[in-house]
C-alpha atoms as a PDB file:
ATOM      1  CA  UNK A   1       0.000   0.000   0.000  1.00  0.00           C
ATOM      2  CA  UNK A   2       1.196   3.404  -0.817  1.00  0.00           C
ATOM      3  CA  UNK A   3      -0.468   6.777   1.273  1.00  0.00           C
ATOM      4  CA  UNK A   4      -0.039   9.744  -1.755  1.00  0.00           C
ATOM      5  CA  UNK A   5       0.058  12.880   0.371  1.00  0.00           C
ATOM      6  CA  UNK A   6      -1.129  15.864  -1.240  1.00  0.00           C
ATOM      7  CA  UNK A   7       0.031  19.180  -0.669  1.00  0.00           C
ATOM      8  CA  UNK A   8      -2.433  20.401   1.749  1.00  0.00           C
ATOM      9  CA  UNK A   9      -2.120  16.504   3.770  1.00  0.00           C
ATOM     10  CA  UNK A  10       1.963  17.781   4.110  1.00  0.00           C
ATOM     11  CA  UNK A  11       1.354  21.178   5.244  1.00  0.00           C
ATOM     12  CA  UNK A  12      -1.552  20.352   8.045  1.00  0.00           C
ATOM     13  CA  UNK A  13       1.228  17.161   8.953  1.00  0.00           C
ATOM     14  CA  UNK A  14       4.071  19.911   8.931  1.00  0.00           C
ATOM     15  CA  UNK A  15       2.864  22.776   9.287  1.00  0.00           C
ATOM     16  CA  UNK A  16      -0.740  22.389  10.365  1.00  0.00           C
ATOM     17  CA  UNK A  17      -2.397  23.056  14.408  1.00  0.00           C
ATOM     18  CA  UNK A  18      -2.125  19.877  16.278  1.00  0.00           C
ATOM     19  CA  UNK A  19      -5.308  19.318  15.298  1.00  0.00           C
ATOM     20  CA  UNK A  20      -4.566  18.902  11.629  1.00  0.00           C
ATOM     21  CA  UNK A  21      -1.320  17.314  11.610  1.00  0.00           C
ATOM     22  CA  UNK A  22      -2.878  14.756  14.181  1.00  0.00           C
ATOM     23  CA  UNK A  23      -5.328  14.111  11.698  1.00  0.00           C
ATOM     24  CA  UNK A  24      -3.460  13.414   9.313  1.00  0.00           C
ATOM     25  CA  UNK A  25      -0.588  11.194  11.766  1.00  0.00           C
ATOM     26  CA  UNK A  26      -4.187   9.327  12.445  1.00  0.00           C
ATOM     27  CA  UNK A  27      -4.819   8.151   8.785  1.00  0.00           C
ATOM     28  CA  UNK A  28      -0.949   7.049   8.396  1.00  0.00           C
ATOM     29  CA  UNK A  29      -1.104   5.223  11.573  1.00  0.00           C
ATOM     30  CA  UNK A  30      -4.497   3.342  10.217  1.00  0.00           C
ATOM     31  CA  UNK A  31      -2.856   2.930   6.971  1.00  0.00           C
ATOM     32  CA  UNK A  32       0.386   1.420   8.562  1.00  0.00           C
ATOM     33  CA  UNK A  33      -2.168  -1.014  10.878  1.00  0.00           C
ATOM     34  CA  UNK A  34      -3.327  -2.526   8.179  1.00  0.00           C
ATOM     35  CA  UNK A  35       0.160  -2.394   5.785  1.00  0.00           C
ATOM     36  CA  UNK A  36       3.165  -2.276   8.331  1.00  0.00           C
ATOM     37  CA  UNK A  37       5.489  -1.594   4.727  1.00  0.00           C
ATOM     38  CA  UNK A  38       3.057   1.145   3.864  1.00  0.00           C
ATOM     39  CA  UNK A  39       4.967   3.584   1.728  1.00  0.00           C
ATOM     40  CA  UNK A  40       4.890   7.588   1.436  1.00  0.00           C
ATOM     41  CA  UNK A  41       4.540   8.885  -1.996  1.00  0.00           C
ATOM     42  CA  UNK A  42       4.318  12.948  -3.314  1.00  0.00           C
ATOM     43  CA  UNK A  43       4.593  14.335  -6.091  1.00  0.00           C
ATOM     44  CA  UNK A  44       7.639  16.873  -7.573  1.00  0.00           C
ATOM     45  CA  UNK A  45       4.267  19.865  -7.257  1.00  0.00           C
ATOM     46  CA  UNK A  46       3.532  19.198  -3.841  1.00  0.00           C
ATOM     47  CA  UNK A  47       7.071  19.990  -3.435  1.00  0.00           C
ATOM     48  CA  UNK A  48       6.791  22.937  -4.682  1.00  0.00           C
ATOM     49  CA  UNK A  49       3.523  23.868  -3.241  1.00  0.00           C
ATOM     50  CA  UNK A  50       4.309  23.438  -0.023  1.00  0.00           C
ATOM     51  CA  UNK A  51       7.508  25.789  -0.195  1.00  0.00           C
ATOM     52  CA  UNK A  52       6.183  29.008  -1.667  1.00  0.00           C
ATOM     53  CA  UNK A  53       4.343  30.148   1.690  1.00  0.00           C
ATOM     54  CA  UNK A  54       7.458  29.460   3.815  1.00  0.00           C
ATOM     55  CA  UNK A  55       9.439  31.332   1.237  1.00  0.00           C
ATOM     56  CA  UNK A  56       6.821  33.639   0.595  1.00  0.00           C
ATOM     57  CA  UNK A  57       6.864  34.537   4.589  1.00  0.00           C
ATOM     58  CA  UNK A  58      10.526  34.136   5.130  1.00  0.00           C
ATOM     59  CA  UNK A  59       9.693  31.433   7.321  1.00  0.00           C
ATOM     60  CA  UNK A  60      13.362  29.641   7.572  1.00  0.00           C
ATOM     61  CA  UNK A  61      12.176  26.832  10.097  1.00  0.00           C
ATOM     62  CA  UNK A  62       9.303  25.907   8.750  1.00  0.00           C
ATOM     63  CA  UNK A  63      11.438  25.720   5.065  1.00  0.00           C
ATOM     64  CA  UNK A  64      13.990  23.766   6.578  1.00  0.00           C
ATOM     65  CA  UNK A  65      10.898  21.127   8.053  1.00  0.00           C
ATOM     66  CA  UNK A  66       9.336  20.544   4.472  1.00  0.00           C
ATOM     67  CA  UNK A  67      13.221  19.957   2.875  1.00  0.00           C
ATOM     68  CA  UNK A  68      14.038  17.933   5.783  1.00  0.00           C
ATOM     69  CA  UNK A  69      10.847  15.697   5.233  1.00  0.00           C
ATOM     70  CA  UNK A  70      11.441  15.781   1.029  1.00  0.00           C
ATOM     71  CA  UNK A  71      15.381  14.244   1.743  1.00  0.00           C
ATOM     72  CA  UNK A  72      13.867  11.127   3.157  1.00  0.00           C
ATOM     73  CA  UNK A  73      15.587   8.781   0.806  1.00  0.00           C
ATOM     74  CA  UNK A  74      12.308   6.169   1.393  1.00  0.00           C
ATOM     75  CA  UNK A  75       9.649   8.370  -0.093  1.00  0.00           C
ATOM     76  CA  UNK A  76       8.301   7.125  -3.817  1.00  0.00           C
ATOM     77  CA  UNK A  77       8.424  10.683  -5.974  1.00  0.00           C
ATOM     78  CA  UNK A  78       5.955  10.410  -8.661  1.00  0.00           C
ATOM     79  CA  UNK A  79       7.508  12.670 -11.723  1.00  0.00           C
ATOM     80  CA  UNK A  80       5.569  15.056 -14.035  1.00  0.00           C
ATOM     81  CA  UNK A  81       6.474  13.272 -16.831  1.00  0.00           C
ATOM     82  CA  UNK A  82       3.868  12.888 -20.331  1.00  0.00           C
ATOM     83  CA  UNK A  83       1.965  10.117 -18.975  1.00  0.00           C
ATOM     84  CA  UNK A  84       0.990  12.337 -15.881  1.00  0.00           C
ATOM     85  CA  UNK A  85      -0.071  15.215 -17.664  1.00  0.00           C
ATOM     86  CA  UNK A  86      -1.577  13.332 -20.721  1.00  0.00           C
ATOM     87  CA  UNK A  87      -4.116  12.009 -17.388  1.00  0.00           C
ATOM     88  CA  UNK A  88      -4.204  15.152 -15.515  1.00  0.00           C
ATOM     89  CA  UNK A  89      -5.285  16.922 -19.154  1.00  0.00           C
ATOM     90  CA  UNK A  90      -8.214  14.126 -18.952  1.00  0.00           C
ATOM     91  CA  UNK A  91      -9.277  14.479 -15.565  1.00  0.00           C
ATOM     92  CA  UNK A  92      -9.334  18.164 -15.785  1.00  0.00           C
ATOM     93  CA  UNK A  93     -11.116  17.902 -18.793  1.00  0.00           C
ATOM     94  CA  UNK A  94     -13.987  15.621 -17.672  1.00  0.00           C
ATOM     95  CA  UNK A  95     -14.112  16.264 -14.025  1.00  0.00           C
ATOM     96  CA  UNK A  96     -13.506  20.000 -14.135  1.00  0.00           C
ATOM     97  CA  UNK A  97     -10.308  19.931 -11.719  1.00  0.00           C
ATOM     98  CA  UNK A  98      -7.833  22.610 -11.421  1.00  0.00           C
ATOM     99  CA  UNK A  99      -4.717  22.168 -13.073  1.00  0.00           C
ATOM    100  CA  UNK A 100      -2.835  21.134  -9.724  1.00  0.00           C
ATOM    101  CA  UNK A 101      -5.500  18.746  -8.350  1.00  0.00           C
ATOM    102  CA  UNK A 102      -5.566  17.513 -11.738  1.00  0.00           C
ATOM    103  CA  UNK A 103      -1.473  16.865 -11.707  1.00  0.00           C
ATOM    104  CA  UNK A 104      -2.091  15.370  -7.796  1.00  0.00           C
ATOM    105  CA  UNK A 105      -4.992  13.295  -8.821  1.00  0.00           C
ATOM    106  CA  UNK A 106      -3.166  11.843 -12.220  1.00  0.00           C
ATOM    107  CA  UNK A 107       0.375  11.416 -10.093  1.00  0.00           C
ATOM    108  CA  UNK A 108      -1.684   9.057  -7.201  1.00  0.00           C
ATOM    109  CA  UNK A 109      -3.461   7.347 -10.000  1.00  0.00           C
ATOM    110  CA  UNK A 110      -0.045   6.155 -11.689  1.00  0.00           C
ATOM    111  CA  UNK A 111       0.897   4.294  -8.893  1.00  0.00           C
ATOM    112  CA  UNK A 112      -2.116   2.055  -9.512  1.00  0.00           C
ATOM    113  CA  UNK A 113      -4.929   0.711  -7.136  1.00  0.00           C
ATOM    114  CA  UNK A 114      -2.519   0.085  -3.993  1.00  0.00           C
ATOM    115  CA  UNK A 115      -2.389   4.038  -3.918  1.00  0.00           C
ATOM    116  CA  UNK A 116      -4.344   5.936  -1.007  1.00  0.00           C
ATOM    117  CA  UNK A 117      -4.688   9.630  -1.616  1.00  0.00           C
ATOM    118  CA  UNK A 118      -4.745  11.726   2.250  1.00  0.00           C
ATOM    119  CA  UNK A 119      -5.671  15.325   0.860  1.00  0.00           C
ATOM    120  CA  UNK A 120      -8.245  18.070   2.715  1.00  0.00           C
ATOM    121  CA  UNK A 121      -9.523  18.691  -0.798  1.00  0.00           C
ATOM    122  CA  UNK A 122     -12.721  17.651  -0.928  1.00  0.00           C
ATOM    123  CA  UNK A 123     -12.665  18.574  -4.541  1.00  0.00           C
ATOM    124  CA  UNK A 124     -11.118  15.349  -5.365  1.00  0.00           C
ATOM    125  CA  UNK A 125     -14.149  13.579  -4.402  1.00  0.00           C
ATOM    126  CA  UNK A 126     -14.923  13.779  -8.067  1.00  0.00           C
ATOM    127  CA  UNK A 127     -12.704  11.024  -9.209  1.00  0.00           C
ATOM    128  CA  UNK A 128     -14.256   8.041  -8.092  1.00  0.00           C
ATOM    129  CA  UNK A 129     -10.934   6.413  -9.463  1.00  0.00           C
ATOM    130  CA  UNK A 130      -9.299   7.966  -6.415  1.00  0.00           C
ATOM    131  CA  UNK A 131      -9.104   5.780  -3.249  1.00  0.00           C
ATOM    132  CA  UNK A 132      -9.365   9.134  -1.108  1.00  0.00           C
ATOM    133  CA  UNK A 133      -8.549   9.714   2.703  1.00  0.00           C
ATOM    134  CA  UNK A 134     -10.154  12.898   3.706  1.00  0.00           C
ATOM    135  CA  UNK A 135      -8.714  14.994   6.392  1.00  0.00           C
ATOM    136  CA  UNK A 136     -11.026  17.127   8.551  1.00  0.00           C
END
């Protein structure tokens, strides 16, 4: 099993209240339960999403949390290569996504049906392809 963390799943678990990052530290830890070599997958966007705002703030800790947590030589890095984007173009095109949920969605669908998407979008609740964790 892999657990796909979106962009807004790695900023509540970095970044987030306790509330939110224990929310999300919940769904791994039920994922794990049931997969003890559960994997942790992102993609190359959600690295780059979730550095603008400590950039943006000059927020040096919380900069040097998210590239701490993206040199973790066990995480599975889903590239935006053409067979992402040729299925993000068709996801945003039939289920009226924005161009980065459209990128997320297509990068957690490429690592086929073991993938678990943890997200607080509920937006992605439109691609019933998705096996989606919610986190509220």
């Amino acid at each position: 099993m892999i657990a796909f963390l979106d962009a807004s799943a790695l900023i509540y678990l970095l970044e987030g209240e306790a509330t939110w990052a224990g929310a999300v530290q919940r769904e791994l830890q039920q994922l794990a339960e049931r997969e003890p070599t559960l994997s942790i997958a992102l993609s190359r966007l959600s690295m780059l999403e979730c550095r603008v705002g400590p950039q943006r703030r000059g927020d040096q800790e919380s900069l040097d949390r998210f590239d701490a947590f993206f040199a973790q030589p066990e995480l599975v890095w889903v590239e935006l290569n053409t067979t992402v984007i040729e299925l993000a173009t068709r996801l945003r095109a039939h289920h009226g996504l924005r161009t980065p949920d459209a990128l997320q969605a297509a990068s957690c669908l490429q690592l086929g049906g073991a993938a678990v998407m943890l997200t607080g979008d509920a937006d992605f609740q439109r691609v019933s392809a998705l096996r989606l964790r919610l986190i509220s």
